[in-house]
Protein backbone atom coordinates (compact mmCIF):
# COMPACT_ATOMS: atom_id res chain seq x y z
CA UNK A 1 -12.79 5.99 -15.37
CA UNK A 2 -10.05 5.65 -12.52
CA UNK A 3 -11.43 5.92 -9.33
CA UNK A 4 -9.11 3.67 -7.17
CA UNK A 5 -5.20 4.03 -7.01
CA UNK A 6 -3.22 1.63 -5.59
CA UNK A 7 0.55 2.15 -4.41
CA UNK A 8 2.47 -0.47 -3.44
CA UNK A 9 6.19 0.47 -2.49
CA UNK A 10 9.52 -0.58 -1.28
CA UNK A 11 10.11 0.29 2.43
CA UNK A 12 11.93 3.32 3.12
CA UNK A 13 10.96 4.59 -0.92
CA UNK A 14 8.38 7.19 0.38
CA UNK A 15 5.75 5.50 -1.10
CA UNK A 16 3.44 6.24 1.91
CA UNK A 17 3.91 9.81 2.28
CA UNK A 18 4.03 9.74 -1.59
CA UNK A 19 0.15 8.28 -1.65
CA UNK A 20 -0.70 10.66 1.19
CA UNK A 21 0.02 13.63 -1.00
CA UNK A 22 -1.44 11.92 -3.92
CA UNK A 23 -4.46 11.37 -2.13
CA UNK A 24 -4.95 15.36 -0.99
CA UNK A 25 -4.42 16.40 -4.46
CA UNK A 26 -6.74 14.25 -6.35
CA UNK A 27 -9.30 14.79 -3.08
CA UNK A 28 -9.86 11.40 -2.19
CA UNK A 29 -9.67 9.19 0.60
CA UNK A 30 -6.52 8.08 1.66
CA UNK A 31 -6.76 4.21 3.36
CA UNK A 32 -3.17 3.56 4.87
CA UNK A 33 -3.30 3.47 8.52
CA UNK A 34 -7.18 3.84 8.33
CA UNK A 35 -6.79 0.51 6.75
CA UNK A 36 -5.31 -1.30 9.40
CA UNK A 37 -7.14 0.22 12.29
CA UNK A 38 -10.65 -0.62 9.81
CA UNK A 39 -9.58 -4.01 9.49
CA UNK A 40 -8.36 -4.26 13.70
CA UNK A 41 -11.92 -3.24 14.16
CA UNK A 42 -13.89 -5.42 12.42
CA UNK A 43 -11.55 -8.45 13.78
CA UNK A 44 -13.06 -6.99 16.71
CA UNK A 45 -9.13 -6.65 17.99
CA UNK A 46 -8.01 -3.91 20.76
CA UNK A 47 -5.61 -1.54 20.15
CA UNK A 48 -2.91 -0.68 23.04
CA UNK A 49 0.65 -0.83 24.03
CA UNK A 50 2.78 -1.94 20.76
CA UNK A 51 5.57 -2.62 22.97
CA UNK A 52 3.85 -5.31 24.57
CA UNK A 53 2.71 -6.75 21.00
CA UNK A 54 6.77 -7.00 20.50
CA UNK A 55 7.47 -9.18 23.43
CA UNK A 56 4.98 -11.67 22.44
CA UNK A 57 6.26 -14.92 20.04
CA UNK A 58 6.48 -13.81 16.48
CA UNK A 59 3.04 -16.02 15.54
CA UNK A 60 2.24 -15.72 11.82
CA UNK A 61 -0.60 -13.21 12.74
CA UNK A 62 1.50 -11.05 14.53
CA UNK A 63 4.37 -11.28 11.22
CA UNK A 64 1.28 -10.42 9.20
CA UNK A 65 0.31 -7.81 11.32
CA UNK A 66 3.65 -6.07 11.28
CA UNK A 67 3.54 -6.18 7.74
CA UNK A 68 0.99 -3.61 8.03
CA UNK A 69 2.21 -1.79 10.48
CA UNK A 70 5.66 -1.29 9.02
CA UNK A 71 4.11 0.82 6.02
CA UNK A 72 4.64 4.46 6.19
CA UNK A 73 7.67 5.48 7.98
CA UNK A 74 5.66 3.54 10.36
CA UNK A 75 3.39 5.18 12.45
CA UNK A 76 2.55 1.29 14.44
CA UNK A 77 -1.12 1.08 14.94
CA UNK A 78 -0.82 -0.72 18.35
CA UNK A 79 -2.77 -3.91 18.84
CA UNK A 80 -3.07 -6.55 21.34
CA UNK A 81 -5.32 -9.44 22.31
CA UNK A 82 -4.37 -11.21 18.81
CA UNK A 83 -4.20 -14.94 20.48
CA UNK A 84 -7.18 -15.86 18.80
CA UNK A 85 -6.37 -14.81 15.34
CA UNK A 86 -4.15 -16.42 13.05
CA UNK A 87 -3.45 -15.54 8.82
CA UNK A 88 -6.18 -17.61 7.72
CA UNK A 89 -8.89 -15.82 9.81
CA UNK A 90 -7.84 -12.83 9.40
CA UNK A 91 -7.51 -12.75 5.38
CA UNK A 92 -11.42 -12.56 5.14
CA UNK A 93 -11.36 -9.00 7.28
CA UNK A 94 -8.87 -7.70 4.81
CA UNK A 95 -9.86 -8.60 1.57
CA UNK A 96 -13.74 -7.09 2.78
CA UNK A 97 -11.95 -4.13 4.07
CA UNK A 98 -10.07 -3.39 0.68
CA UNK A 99 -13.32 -4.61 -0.97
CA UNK A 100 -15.46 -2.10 0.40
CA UNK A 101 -13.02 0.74 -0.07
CA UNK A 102 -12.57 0.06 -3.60
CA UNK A 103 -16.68 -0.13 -4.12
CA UNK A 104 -16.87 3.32 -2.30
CA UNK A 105 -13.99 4.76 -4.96
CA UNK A 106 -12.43 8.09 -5.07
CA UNK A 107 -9.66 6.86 -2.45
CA UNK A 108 -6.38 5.70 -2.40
CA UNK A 109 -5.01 2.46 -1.02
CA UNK A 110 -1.32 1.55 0.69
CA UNK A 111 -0.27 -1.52 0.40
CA UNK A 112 -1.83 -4.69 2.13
CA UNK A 113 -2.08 -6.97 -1.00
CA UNK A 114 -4.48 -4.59 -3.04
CA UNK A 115 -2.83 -4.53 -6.42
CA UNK A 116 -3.54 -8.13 -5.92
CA UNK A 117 -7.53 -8.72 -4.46
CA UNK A 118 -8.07 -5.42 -7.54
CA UNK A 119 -6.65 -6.56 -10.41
CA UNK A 120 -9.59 -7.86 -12.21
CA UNK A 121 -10.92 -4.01 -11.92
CA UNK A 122 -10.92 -1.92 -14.22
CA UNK A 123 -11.64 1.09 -12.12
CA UNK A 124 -8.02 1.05 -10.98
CA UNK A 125 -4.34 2.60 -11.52
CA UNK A 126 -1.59 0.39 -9.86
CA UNK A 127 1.54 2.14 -8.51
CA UNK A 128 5.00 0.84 -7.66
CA UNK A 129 7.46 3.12 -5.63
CA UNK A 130 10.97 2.46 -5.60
CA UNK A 131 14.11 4.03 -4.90
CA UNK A 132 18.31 3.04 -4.67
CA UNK A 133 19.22 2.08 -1.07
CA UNK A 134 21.44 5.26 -1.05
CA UNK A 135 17.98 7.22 -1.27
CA UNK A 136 16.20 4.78 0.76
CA UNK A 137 18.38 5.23 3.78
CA UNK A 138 18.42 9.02 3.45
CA UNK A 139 14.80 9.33 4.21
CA UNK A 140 14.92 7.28 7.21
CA UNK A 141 17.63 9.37 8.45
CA UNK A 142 15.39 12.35 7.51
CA UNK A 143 12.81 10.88 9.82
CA UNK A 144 15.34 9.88 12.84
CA UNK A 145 15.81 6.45 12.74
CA UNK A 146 19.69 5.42 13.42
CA UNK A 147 21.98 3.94 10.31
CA UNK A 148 21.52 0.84 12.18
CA UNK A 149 17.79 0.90 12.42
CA UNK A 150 17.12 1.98 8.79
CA UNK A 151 19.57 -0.95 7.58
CA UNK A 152 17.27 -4.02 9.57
CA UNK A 153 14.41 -1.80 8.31
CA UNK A 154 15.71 -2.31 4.62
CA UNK A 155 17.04 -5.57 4.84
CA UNK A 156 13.82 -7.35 6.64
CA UNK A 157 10.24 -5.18 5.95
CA UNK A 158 10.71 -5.95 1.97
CA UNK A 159 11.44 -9.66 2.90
CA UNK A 160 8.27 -9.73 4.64
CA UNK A 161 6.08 -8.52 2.31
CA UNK A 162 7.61 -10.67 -0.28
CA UNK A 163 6.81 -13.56 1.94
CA UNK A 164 3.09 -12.32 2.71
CA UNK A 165 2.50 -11.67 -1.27
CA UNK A 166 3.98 -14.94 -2.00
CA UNK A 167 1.84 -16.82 0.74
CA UNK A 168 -1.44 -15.16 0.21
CA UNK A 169 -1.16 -14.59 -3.73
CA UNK A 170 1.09 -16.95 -4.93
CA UNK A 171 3.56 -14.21 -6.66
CA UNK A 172 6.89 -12.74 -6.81
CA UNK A 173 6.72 -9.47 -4.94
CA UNK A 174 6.99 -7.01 -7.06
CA UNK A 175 4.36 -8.47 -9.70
CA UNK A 176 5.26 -5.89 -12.25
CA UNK A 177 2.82 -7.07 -15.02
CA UNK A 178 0.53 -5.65 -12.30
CA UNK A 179 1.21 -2.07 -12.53
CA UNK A 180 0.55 0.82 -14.83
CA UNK A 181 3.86 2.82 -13.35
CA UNK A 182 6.74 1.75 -11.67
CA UNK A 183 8.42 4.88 -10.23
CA UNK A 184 11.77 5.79 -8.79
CA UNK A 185 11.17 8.28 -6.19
CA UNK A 186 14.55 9.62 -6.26
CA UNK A 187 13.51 12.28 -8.84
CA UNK A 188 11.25 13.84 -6.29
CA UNK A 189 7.50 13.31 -4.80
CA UNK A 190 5.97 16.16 -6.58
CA UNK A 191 7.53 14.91 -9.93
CA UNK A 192 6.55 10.94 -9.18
CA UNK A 193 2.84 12.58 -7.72
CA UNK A 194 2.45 14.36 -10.88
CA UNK A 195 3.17 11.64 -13.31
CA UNK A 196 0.47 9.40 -11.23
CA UNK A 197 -2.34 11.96 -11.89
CA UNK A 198 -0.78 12.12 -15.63
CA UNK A 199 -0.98 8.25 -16.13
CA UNK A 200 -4.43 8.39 -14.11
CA UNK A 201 -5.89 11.18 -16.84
CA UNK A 202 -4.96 9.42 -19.88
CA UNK A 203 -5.96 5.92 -18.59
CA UNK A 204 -8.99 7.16 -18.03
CA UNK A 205 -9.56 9.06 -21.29
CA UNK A 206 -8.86 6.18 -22.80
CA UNK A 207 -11.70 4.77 -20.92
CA UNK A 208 -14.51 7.16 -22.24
CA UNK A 209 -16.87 5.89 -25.21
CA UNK A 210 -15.37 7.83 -28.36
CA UNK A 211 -18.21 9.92 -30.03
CA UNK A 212 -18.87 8.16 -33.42
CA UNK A 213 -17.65 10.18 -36.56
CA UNK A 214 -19.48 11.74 -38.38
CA UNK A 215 -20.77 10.30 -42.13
CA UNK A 216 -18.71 11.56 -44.85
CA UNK A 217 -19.90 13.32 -48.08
């Protein structure tokens, strides 16, 4: 039985609002941004002004960090105080974080290496959004960011998380032996949302113990 969904994504794809919507109609938790500020908390790491988080040097924490941040559309959790946190310390926080999510269930998770620390479960449906830069950039402009912005957007986030999966995992980002569905969003949210919950039913139907037939004659 499927009771986790992962959904990894290509910035600018939609995959976060995609897993948002996902998440309301299956009625499960939805760990995006929750993630992040769960994992800020238990590194015991302040939240505040993100602008001042810019003009600080671009540590490997803070690259890490932004990672995160830079998920859906990206509504930046702001954090400071991160001087005394580096990749290696906090990798511990996350992997508990995404741990403990996954042990509750019923929820679905964005991003932040999960397809990777779940992929001995079998409890879970792994998601891959994608979509042509022509789409890509048309739903940044539909959120206001400038041709400009949603072009270093495009060209750098994916780089970064390719870097992060490579350097935490040891993978190509996208894995795609990982996933159950890889999924061009360009067809449309509700269509991409309701061939998840498809894939999700018949995984998981495959999943039940099949009755034992009956003796014949």
């Amino acid at each position: 039985m499927v009771r986790i969904v992962t959904v990894e994504r290509e910035y600018g794809a939609g995959g976060a609002a995609i897993a948002e919507k996902l998440a309301a109609r299956l009625g499960w938790k939805l760990w995006d941004q929750a993630l992040t500020a769960e994992i800020a908390r238990q590194a015991h790491v302040d939240q505040a002004s993100i602008q001042k988080l810019e003009e600080r040097t671009d540590s490997p924490f803070y690259r890490l960090m932004k990672v995160f941040m830079r998920g859906g559309y990206e509504r930046s959790l702001p954090i400071e105080n991160l001087d005394y946190l580096d990749c290696e310390t906090l990798a511990p926080f996350m992997a508990r974080v995404i741990g403990s999510a996954a042990d509750a269930g019923n929820c679905v998770i964005v991003g932040r290496g999960a397809p990777y620390l779940l992929r001995d479960r079998d409890d879970t449906f792994h998601v891959f959004i994608y979509a042509p830069w022509e789409e890509k950039m048309r739903r940044l402009r539909a959120i206001g960011k400038t041709e400009a912005e949603a072009e270093e957007l495009l060209q750098s986030v994916d780089h970064e998380r390719a870097t992060f999966v490579k350097t935490y995992f040891g993978k190509d980002w996208p894995t795609r032996a990982l996933y159950h569905m890889m999924l061009n969003s360009m067809i449309g949210d509700d269509i991409v949302i309701h061939t998840i919950v498809d894939g999700i039913a018949a995984l998981s139907s495959q999943a039940q113990p099949q009755a034992p037939l009956a003796p014949v004659g």
